[in-house]
C-alpha atoms as a PDB file:
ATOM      1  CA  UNK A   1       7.939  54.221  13.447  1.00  0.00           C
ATOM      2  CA  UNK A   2      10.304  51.666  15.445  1.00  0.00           C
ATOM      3  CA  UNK A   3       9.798  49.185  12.555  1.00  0.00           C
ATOM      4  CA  UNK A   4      11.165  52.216  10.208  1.00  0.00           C
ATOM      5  CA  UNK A   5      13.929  52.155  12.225  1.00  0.00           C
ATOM      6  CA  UNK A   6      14.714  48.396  12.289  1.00  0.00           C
ATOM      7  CA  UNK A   7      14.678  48.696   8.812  1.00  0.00           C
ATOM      8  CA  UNK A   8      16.720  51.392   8.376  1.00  0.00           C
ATOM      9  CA  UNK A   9      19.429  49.722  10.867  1.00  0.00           C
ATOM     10  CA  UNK A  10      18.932  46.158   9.327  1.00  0.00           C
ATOM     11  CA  UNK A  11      19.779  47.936   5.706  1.00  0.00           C
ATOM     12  CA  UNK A  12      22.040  50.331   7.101  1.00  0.00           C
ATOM     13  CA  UNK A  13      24.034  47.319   8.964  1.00  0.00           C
ATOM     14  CA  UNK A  14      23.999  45.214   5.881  1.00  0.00           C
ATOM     15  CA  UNK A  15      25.811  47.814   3.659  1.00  0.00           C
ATOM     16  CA  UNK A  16      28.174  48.611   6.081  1.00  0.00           C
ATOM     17  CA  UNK A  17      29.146  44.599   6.475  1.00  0.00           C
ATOM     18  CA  UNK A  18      29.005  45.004   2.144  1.00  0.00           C
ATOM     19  CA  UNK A  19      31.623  47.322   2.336  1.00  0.00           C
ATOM     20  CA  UNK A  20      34.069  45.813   4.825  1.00  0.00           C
ATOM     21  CA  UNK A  21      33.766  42.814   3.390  1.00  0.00           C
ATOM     22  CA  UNK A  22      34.840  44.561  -0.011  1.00  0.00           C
ATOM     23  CA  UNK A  23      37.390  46.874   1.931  1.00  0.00           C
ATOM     24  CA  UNK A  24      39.572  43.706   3.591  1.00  0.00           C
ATOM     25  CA  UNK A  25      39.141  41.229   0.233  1.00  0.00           C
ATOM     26  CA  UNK A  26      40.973  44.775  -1.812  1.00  0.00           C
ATOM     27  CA  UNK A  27      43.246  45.064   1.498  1.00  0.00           C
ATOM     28  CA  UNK A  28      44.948  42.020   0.050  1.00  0.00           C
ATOM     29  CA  UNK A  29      46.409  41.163   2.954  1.00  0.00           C
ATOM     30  CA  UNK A  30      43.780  38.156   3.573  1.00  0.00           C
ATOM     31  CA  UNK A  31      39.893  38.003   3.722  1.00  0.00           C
ATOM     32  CA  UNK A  32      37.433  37.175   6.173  1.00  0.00           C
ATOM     33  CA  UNK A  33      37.251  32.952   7.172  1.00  0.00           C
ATOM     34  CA  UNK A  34      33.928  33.254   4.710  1.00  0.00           C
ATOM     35  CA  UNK A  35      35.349  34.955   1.928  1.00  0.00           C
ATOM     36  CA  UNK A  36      38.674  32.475   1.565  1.00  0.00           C
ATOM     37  CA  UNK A  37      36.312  29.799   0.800  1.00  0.00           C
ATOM     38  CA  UNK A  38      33.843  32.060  -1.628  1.00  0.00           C
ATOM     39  CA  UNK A  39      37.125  33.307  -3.563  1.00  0.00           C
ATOM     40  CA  UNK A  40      38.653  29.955  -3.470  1.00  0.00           C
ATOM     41  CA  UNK A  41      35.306  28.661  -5.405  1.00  0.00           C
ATOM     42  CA  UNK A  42      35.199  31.658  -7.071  1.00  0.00           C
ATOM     43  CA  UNK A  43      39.035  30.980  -8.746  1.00  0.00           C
ATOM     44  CA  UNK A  44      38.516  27.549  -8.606  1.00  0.00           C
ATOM     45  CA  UNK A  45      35.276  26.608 -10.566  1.00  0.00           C
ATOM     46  CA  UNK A  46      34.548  29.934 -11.318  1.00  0.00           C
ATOM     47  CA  UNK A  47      31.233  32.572 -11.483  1.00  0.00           C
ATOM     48  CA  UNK A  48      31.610  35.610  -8.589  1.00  0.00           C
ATOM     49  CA  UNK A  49      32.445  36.165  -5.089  1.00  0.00           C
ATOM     50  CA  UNK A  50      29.124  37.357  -4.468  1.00  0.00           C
ATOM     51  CA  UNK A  51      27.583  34.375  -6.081  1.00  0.00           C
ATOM     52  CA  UNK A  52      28.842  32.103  -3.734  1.00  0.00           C
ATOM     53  CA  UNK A  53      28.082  34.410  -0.893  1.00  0.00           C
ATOM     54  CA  UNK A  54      24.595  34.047  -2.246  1.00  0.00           C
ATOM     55  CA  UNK A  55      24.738  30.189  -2.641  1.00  0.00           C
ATOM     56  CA  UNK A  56      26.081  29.241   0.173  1.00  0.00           C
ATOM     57  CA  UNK A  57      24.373  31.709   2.037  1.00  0.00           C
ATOM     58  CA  UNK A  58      21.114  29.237   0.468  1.00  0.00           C
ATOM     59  CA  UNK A  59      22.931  25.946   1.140  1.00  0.00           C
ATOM     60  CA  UNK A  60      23.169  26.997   4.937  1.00  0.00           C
ATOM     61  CA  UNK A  61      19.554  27.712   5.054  1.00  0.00           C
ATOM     62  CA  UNK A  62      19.223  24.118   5.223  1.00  0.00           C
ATOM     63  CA  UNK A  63      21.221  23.537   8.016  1.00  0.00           C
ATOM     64  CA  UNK A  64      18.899  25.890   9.905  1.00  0.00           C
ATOM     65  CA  UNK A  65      15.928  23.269   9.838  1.00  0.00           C
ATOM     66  CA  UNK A  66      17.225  20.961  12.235  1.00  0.00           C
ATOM     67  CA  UNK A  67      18.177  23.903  14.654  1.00  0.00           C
ATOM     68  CA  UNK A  68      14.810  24.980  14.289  1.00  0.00           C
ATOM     69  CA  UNK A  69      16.145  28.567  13.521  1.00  0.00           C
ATOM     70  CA  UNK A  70      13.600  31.089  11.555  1.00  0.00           C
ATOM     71  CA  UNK A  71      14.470  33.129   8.765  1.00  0.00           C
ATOM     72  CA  UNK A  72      13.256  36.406   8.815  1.00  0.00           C
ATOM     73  CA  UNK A  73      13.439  39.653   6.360  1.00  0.00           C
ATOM     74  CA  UNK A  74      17.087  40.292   7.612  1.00  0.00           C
ATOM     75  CA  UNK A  75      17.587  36.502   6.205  1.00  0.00           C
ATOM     76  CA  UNK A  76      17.033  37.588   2.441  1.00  0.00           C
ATOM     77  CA  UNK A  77      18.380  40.623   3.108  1.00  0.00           C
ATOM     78  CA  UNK A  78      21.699  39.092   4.108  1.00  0.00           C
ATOM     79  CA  UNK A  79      22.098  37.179   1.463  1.00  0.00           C
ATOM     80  CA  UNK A  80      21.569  39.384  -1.308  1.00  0.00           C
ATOM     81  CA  UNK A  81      23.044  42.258   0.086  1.00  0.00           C
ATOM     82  CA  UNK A  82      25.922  40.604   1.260  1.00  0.00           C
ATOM     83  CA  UNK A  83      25.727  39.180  -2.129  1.00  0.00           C
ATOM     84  CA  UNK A  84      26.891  42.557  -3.464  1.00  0.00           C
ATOM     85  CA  UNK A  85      26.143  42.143  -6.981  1.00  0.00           C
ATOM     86  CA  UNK A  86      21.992  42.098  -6.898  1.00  0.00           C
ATOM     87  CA  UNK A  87      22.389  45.076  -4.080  1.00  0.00           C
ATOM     88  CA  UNK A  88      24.993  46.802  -6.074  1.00  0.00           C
ATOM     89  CA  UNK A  89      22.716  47.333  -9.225  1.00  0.00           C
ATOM     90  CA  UNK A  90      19.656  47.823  -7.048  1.00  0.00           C
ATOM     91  CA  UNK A  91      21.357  50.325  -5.259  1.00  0.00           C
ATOM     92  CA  UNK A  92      22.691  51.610  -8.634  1.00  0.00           C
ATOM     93  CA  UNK A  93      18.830  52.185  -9.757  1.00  0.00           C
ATOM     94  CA  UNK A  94      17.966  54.110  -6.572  1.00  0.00           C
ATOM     95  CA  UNK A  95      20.324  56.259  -6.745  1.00  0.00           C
ATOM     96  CA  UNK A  96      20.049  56.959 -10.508  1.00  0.00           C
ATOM     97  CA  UNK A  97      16.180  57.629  -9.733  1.00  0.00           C
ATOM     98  CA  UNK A  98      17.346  59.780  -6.478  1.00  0.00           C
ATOM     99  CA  UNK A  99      19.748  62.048  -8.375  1.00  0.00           C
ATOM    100  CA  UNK A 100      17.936  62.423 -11.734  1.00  0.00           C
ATOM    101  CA  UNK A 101      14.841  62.712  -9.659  1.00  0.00           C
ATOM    102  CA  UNK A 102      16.419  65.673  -7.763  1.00  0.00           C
ATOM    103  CA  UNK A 103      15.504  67.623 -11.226  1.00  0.00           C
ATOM    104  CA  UNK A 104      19.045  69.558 -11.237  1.00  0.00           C
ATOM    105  CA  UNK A 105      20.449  67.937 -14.307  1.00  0.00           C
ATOM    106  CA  UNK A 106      21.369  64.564 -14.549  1.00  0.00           C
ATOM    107  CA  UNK A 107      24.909  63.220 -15.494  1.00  0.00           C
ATOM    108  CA  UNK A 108      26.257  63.037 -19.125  1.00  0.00           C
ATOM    109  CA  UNK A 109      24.790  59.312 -19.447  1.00  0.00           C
ATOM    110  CA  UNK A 110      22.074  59.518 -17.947  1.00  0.00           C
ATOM    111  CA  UNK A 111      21.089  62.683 -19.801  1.00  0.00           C
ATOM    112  CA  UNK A 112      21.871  60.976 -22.788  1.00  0.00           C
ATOM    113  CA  UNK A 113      18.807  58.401 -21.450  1.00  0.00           C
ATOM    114  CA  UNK A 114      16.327  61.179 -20.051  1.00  0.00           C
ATOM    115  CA  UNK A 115      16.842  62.996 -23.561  1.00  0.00           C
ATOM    116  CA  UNK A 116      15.964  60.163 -26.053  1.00  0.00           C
ATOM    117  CA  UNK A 117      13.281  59.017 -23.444  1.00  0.00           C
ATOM    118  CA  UNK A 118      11.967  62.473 -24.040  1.00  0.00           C
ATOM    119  CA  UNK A 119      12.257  62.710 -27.823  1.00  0.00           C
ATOM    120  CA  UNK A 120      11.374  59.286 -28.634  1.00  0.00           C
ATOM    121  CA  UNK A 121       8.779  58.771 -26.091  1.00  0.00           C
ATOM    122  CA  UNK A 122       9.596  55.398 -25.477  1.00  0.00           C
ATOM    123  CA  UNK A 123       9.994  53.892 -21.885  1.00  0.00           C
ATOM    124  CA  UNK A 124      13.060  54.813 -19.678  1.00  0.00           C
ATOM    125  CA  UNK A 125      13.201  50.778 -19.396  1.00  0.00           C
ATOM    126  CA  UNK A 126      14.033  50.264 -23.275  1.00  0.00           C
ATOM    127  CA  UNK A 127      16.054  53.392 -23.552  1.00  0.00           C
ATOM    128  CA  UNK A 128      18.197  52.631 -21.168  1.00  0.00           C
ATOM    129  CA  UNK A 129      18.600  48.642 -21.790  1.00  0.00           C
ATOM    130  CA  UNK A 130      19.620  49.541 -25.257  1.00  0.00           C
ATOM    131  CA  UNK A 131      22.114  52.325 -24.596  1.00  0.00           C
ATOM    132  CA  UNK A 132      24.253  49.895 -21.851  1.00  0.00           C
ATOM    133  CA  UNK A 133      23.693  46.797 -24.415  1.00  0.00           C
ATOM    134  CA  UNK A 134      25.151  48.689 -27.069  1.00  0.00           C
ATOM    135  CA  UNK A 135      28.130  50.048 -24.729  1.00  0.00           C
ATOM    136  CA  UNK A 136      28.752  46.364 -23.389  1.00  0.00           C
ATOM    137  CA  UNK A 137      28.901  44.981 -26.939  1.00  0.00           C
ATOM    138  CA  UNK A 138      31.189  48.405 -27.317  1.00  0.00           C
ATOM    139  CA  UNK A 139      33.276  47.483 -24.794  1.00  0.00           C
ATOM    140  CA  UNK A 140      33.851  43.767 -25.811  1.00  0.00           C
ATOM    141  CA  UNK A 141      34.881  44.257 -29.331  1.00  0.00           C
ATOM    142  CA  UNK A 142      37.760  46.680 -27.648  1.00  0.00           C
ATOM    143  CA  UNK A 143      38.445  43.810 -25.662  1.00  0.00           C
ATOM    144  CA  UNK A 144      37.021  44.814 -22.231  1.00  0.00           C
ATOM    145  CA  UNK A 145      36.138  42.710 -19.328  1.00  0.00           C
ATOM    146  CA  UNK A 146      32.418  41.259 -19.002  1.00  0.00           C
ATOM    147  CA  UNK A 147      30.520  38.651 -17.274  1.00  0.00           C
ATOM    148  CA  UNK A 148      27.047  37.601 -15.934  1.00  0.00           C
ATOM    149  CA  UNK A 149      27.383  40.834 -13.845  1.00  0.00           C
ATOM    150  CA  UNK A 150      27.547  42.923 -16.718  1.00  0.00           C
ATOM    151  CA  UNK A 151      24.967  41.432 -18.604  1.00  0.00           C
ATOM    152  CA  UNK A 152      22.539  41.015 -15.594  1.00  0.00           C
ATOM    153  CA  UNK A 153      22.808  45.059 -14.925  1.00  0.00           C
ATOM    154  CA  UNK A 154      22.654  45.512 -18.680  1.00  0.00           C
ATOM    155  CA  UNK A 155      19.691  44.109 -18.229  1.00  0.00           C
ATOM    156  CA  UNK A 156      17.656  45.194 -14.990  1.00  0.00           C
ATOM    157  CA  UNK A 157      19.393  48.853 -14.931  1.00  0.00           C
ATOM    158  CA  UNK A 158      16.944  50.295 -16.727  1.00  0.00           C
ATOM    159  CA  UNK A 159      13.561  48.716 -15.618  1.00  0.00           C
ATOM    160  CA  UNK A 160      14.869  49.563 -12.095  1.00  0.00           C
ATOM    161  CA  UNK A 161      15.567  53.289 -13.133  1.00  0.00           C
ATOM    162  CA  UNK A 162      11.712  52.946 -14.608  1.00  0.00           C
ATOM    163  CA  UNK A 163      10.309  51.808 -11.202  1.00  0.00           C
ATOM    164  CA  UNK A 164      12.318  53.782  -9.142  1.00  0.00           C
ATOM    165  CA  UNK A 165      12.303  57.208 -10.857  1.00  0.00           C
ATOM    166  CA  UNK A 166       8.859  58.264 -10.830  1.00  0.00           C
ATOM    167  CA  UNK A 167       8.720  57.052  -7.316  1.00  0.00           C
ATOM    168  CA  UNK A 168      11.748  59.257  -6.240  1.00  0.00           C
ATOM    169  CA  UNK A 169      10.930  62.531  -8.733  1.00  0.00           C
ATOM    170  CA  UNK A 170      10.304  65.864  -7.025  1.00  0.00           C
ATOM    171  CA  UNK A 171       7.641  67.597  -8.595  1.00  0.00           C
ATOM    172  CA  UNK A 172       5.776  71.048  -8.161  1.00  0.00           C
ATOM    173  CA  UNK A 173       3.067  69.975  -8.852  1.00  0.00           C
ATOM    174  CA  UNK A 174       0.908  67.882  -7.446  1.00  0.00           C
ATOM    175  CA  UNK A 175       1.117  64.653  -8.194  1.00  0.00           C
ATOM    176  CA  UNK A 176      -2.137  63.799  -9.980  1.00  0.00           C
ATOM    177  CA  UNK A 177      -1.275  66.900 -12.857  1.00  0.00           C
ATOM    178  CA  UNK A 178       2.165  65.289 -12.593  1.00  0.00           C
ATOM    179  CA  UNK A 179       2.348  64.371 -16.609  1.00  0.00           C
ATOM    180  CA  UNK A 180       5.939  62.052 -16.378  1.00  0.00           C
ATOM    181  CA  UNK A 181       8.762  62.081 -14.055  1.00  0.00           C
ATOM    182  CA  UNK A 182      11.187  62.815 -16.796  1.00  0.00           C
ATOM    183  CA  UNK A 183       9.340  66.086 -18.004  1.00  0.00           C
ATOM    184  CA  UNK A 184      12.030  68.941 -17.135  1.00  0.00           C
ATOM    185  CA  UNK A 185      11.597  71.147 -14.116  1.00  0.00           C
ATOM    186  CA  UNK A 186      10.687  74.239 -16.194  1.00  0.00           C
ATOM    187  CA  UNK A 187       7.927  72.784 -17.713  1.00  0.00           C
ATOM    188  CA  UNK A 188       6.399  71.411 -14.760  1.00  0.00           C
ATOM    189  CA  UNK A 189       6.184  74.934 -12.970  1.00  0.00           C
ATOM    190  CA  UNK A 190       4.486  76.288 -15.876  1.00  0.00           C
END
């Protein structure tokens, strides 16, 4: 039980330095000492903010050896939640799995994914890669913005929703004459 709640406080903790870090670099009125050298990279050469949160975040790892300090779980955690864009679509998937797995109708998108899942009987990982590749590619020939973060949660979105949903699905039944996690509510009281 304590370690539950370390972890809850470590993620907890994380998120909330996620979002104040967001909240002052949108204040523009001036970022944290950190974030003035990841946004100066970040204009400079180029790639994210929260890729060189992540990468230096690595780089300083070595300068832990000779001060014989440990990495731990909170370590990682650090740097990719602090690193916003791996937490951001992971969090994305959890809470795509929490609310669809609520069974109390999912949003217009992602009913458009639990319906073709369900008539096509393909995975919820290829249904869902498809339908945001063929909005991104959409989007870009109207001239929208993209980048590596677009294409990486093009990408993972929907093998996290796949993980994640059947994991966070409430059922009425129990779970071993549970037939699939996207099966609608009224057919699984039947």
């Amino acid at each position: 039980m304590l370690l539950l709640l370390r972890l809850v406080q470590l993620y907890v903790g994380l998120v909330a330095y996620a979002v104040s870090m967001a909240l002052v670099i949108n204040s523009d009125l001036g970022n944290m000492p950190w974030d003035v050298l990841n946004q100066g990279l970040a204009r400079t050469i180029g790639l994210s903010i929260g890729f060189w949160v992540i990468a230096f975040g690595l780089v300083i790892l070595l300068a832990w050896i000779p001060l014989r300090e440990r990495p731990g779980l909170g370590t990682l955690s650090n740097i990719v939640v602090i690193g916003f864009l791996l937490a951001g679509i992971l969090l994305n998937g959890i809470a795509t799995a929490l609310y669809v797995g609520a069974r109390m109708g999912p949003g217009p998108r992602d009913g458009l994914m639990t319906g073709l899942v369900r008539r096509t009987g393909r995975s919820v990982r290829l249904v869902r890669t498809s339908i945001e590749v063929v909005v991104v590619v959409a989007g870009i020939a109207l001239g929208g913005t993209f980048g590596a973060g677009t294409i990486l949660y093009a990408v993972s979105i929907g093998p996290l929703v796949q993980v994640f949903l059947p994991r966070l699905s409430v059922s009425r039944l129990p779970r071993s004459v549970e037939r699939t996690a996207l099966e609608p509510a009224a057919t699984l009281a039947t």
